[in-house]
Protein backbone atom coordinates (compact mmCIF):
# COMPACT_ATOMS: atom_id res chain seq x y z
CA UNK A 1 0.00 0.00 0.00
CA UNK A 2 1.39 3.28 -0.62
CA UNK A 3 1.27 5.96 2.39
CA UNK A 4 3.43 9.65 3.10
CA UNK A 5 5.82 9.37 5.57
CA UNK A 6 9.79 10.91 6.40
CA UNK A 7 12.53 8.84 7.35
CA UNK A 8 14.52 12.13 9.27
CA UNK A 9 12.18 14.89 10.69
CA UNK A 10 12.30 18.07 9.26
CA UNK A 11 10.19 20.41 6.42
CA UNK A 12 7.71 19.35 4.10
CA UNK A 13 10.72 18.28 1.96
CA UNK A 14 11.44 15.07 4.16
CA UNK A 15 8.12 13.61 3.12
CA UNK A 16 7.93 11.01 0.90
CA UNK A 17 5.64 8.17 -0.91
CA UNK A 18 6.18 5.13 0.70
CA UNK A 19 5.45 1.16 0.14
CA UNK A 20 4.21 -0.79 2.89
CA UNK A 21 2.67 -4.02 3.35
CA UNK A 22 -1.08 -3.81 4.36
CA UNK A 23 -1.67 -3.97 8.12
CA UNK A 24 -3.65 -6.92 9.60
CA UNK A 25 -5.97 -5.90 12.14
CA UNK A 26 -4.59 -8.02 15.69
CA UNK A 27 -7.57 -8.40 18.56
CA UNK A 28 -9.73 -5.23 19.33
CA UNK A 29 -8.64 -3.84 15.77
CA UNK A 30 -9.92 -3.14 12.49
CA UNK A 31 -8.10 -2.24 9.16
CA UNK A 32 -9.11 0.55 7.53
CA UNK A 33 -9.31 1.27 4.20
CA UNK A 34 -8.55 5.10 4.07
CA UNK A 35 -10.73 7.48 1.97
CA UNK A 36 -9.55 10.69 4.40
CA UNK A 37 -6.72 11.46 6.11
CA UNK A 38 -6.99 14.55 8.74
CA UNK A 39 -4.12 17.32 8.85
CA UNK A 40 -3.82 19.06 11.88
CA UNK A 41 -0.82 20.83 13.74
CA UNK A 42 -0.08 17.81 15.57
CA UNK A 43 1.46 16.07 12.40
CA UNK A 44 3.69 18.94 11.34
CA UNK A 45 4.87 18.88 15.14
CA UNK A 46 5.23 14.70 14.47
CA UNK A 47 7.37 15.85 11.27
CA UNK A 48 9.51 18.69 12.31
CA UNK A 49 10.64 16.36 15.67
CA UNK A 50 8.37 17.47 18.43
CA UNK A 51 7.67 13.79 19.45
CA UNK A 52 10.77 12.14 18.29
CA UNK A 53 12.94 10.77 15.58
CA UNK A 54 11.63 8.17 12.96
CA UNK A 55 11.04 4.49 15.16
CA UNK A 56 8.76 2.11 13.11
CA UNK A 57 9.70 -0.90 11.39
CA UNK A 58 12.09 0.72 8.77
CA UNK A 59 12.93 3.53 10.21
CA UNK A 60 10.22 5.49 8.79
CA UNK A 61 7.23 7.16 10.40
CA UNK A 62 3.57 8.17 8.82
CA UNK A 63 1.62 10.93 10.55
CA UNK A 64 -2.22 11.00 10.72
CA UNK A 65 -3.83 10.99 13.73
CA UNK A 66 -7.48 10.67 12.25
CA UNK A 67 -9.14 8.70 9.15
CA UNK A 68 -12.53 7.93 7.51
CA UNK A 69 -13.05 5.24 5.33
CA UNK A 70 -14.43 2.27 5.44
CA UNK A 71 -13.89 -1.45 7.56
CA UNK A 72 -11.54 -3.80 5.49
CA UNK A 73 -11.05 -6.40 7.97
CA UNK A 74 -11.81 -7.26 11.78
CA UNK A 75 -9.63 -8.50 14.33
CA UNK A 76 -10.43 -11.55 16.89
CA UNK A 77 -13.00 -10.42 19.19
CA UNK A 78 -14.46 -7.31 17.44
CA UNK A 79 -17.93 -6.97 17.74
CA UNK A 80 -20.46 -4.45 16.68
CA UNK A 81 -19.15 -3.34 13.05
CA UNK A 82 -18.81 -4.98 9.88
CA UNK A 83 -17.11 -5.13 6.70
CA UNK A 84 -17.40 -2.45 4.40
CA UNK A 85 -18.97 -0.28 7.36
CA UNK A 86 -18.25 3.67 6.77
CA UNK A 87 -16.46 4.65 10.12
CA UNK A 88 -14.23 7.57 11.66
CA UNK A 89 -11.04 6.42 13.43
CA UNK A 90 -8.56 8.22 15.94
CA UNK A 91 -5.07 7.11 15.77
CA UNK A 92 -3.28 7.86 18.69
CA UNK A 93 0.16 6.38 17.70
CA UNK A 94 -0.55 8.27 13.84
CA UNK A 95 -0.07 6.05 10.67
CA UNK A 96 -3.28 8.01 9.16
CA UNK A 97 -1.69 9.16 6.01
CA UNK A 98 -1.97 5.79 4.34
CA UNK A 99 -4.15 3.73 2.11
CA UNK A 100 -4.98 1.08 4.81
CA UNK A 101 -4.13 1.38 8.69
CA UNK A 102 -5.54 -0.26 11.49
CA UNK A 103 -7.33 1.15 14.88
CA UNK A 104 -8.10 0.25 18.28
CA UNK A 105 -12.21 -0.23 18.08
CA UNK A 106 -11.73 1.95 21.06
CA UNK A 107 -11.46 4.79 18.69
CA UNK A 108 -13.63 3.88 15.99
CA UNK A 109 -16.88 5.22 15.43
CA UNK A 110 -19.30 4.36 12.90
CA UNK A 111 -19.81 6.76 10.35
């Protein structure tokens, strides 16, 4: 899947499309498949440094604290939305600007 991430923090000019493998939704989650990404001051703090250097699984990190879209897949124990249900998500550990994500069903709200 592609998503926009930055491998060093800094400007806009650190950002970059990026291919990741699709996330699999573990217990209490849900993948997402993205339709809309929100962009708030919190990811060009997540960008410039604010929270940290790069740490994810390549060294790369992918801001987005909230999506829409709509349920691709649903993790053991998940109860109370479906498949192809429209839903909002928060994202408290970002990852929003992406194609497909996953989120706590803490977070989720249908749509």
């Amino acid at each position: 899947m592609r998503a926009v991430g930055f491998r060093v923090n800094g400007g806009v000019e650190v950002l970059e499309t990026l291919d990741l493998p699709d996330p699999w939704p573990t217990a209490g989650q849900v993948t997402v498949r993205a339709a809309f990404a929100g962009v708030n001051f919190a990811e060009i703090q997540h960008r410039r440094g604010e929270f940290g250097t790069p740490d994810r699984p390549g060294g790369v990190d992918v801001p987005g604290l909230e999506v829409a879209g709509t349920v691709a897949a649903l993790g053991a124990g998940v109860s109370g939305l479906e498949v192809g249900e429209p839903i909002a998500a928060y994202l408290p550990a970002f990852g929003g600007y992406a194609e497909v994500v996953t989120a706590d069903t803490r977070f989720v709200r249908s749509a």
